[in-house]
N, C-alpha and C. Protein backbone atom coordinates (compact mmCIF):
# COMPACT_ATOMS: atom_id res chain seq x y z
N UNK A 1 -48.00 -7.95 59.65
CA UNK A 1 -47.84 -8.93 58.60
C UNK A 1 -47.23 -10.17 59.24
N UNK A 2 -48.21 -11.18 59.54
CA UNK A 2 -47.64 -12.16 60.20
C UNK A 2 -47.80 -13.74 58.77
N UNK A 3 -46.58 -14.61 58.95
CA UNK A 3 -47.27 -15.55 58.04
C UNK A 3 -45.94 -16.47 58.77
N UNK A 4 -46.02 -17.82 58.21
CA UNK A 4 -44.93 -18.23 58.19
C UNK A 4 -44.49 -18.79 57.02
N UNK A 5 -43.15 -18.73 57.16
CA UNK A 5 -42.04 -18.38 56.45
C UNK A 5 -42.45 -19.98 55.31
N UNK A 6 -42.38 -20.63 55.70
CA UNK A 6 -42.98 -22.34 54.54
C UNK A 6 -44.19 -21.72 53.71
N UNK A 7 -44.65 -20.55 54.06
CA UNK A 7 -46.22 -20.59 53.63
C UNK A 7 -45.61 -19.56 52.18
N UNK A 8 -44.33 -19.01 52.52
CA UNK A 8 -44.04 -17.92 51.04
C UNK A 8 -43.31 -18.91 50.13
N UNK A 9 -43.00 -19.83 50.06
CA UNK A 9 -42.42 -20.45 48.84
C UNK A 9 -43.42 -21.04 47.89
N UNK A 10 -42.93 -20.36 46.94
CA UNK A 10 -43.46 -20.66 45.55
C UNK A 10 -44.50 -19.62 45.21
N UNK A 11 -44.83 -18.42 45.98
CA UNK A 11 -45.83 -17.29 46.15
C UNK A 11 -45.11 -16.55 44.73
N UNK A 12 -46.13 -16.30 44.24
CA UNK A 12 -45.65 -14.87 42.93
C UNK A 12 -45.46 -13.88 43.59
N UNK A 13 -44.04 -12.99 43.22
CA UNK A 13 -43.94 -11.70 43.79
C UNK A 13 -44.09 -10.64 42.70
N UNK A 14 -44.98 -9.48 42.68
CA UNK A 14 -45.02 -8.55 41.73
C UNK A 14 -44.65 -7.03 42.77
N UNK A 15 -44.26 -6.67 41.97
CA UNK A 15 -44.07 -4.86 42.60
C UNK A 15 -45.55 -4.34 42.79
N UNK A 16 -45.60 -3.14 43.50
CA UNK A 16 -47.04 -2.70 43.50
C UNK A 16 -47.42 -1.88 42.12
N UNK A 17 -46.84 -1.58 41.28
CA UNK A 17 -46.91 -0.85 40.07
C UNK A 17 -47.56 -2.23 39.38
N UNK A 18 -47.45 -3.16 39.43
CA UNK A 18 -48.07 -4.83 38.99
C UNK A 18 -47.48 -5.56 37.74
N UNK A 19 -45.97 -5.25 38.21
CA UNK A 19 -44.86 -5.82 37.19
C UNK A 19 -44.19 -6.90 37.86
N UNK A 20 -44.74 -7.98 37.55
CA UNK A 20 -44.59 -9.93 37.73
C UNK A 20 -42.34 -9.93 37.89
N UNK A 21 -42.32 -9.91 39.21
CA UNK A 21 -40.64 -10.10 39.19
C UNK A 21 -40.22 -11.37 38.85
N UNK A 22 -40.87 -12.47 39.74
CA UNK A 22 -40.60 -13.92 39.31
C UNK A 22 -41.51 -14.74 40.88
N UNK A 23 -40.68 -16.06 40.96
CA UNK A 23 -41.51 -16.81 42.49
C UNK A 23 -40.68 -17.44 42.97
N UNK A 24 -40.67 -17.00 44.59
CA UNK A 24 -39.61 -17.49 46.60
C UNK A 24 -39.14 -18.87 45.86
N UNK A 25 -37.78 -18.46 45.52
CA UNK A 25 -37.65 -19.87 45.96
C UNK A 25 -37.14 -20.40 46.94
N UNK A 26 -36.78 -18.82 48.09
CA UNK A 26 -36.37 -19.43 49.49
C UNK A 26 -36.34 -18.12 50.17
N UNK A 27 -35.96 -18.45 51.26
CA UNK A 27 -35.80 -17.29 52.24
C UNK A 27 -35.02 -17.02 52.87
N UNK A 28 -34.20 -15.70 53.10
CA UNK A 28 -33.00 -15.26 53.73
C UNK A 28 -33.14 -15.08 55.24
N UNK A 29 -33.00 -15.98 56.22
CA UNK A 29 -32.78 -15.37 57.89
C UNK A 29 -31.70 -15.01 58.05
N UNK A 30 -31.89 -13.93 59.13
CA UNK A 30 -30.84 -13.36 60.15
C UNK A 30 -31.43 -13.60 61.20
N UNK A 31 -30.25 -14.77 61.35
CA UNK A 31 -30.56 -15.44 62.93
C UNK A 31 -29.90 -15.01 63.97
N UNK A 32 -28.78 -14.10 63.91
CA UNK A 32 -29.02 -13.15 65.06
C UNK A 32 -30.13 -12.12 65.74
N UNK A 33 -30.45 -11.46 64.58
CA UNK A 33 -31.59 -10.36 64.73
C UNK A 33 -33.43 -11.05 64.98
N UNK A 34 -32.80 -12.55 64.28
CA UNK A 34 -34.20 -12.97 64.54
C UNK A 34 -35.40 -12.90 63.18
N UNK A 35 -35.30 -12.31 62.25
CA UNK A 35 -35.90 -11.68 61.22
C UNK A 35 -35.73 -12.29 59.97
N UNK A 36 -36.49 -12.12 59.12
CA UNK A 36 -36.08 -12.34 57.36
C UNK A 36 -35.43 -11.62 57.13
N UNK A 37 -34.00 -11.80 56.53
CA UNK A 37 -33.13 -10.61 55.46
C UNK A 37 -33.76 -9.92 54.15
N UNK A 38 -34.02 -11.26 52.99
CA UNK A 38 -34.26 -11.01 51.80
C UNK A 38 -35.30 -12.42 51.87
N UNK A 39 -36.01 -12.04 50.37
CA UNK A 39 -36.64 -13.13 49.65
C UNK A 39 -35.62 -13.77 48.85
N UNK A 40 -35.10 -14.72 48.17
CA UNK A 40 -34.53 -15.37 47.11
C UNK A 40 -35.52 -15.74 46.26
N UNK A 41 -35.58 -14.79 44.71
CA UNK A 41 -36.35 -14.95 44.02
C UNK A 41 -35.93 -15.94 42.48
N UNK A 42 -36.50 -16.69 42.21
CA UNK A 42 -36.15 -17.66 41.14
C UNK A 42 -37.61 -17.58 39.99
N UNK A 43 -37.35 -17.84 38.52
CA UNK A 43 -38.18 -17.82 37.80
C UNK A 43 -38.66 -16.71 37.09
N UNK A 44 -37.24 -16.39 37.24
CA UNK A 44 -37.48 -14.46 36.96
C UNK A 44 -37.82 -14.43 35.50
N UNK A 45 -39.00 -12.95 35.82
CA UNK A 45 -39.28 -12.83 34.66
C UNK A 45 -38.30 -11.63 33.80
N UNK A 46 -38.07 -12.69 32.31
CA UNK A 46 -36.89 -11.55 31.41
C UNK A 46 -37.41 -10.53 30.83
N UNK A 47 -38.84 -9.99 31.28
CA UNK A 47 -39.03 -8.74 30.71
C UNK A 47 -38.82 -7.50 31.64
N UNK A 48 -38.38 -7.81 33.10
CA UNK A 48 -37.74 -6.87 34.35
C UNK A 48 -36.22 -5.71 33.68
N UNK A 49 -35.99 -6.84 32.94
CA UNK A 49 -34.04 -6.10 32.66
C UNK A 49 -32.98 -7.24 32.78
N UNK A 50 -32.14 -6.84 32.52
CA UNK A 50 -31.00 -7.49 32.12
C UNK A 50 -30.57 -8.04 33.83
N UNK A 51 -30.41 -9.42 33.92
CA UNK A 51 -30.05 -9.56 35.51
C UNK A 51 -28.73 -10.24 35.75
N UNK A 52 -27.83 -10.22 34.44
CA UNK A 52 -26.23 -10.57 34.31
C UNK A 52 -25.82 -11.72 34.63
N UNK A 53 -26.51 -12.85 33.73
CA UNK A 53 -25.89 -14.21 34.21
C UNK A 53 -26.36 -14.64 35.61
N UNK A 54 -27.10 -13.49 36.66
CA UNK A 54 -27.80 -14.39 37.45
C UNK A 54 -29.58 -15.58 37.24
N UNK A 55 -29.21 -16.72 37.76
CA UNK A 55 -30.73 -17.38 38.07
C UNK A 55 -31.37 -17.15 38.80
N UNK A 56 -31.13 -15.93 40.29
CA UNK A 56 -32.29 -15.42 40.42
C UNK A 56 -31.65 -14.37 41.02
N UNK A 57 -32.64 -13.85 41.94
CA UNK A 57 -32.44 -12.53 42.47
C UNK A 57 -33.01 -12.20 43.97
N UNK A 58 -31.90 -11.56 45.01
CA UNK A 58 -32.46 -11.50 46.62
C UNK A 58 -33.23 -9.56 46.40
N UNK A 59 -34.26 -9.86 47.18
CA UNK A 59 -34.98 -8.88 47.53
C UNK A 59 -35.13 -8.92 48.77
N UNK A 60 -34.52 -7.49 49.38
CA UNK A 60 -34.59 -7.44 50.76
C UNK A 60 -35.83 -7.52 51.49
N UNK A 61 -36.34 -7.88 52.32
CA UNK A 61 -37.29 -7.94 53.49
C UNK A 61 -37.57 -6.40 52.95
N UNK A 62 -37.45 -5.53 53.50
CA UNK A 62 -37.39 -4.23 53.91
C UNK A 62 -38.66 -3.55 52.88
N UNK A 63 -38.31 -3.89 51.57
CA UNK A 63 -39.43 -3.44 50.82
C UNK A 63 -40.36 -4.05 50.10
N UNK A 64 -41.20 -5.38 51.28
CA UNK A 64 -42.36 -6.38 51.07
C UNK A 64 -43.24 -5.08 51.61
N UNK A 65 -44.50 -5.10 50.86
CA UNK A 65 -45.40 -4.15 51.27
C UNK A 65 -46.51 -5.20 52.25
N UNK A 66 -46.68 -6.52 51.20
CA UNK A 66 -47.92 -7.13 51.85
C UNK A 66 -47.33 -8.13 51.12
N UNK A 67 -47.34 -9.56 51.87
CA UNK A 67 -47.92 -11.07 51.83
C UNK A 67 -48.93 -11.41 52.16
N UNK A 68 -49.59 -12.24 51.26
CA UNK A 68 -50.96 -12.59 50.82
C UNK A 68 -51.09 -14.09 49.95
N UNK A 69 -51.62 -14.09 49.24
CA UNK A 69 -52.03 -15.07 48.25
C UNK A 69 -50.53 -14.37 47.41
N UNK A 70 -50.26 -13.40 47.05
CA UNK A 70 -49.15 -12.95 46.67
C UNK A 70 -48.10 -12.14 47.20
N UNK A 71 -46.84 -11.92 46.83
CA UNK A 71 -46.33 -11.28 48.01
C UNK A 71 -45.78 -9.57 46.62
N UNK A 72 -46.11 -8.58 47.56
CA UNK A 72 -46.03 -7.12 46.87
C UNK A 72 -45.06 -6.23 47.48
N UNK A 73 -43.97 -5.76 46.43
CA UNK A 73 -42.95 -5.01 47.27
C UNK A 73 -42.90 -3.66 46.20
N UNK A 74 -42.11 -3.09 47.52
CA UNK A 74 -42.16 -1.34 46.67
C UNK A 74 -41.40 -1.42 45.31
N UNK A 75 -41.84 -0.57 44.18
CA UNK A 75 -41.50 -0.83 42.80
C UNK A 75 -40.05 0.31 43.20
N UNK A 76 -38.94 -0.12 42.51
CA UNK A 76 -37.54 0.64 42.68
C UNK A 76 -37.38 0.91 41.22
N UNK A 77 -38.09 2.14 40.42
CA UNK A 77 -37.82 2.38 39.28
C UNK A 77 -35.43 2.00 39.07
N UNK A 78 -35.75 1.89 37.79
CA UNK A 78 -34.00 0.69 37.78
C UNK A 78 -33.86 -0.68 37.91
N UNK A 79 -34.01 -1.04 38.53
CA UNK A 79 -34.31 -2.40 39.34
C UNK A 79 -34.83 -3.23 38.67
N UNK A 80 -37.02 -2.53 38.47
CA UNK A 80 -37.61 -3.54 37.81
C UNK A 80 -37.99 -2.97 36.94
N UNK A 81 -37.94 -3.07 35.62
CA UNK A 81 -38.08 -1.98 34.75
C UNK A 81 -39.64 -2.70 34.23
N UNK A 82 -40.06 -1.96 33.94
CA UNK A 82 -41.78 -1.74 33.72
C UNK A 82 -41.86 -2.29 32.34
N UNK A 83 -42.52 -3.40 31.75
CA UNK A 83 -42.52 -3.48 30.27
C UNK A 83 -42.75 -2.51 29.22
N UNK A 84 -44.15 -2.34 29.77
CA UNK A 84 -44.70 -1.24 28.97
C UNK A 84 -43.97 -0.42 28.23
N UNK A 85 -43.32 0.58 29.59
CA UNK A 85 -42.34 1.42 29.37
C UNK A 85 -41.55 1.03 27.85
N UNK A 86 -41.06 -0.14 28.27
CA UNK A 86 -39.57 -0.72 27.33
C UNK A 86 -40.35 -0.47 26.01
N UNK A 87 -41.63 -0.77 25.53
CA UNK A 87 -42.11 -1.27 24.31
C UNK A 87 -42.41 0.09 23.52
N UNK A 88 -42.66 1.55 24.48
CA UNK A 88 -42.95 2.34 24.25
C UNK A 88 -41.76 2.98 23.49
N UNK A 89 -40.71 2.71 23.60
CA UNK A 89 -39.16 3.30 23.65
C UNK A 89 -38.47 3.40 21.89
């Protein structure tokens, strides 16, 4: 997964389950290690869960599956809570 890092801002990020988190509004380096830390996500969507007075939210590097035209990370049942689910309840 190669891209550069200017090319993910403003990319929609959804989980792979295909629940819309929000869109980069920047990016976390670790410039010791050399690497991305997290995404910094802004534009969050309020049907995820309650996110406590924050405006956005860091998602670690660690669980991007694929960047693309969109960027897809592993779904962390808790985390991003599934609408559906909620409406079913």
């Amino acid at each position: 997964m190669r891209t550069q890092v200017t090319e993910m801002f403003g990319l929609p990020v959804y989980t792979d389950r295909a629940v819309f988190i929000g869109n980069v509004d920047d990016v976390v380096l670790d410039v010791d290690q050399k690497k991305i830390a997290a995404l910094a996500i802004g534009d969050l969507n309020p049907e995820i869960g309650e996110v406590k007075g924050y405006n956005g939210l860091q998602i670690p590097f660690r669980i991007v599956k694929s960047v693309g035209d969109i960027i897809i990370v592993r779904h962390i049942p808790g985390l991003f809570r599934s609408p559906a689910k909620e409406e079913q309840s």
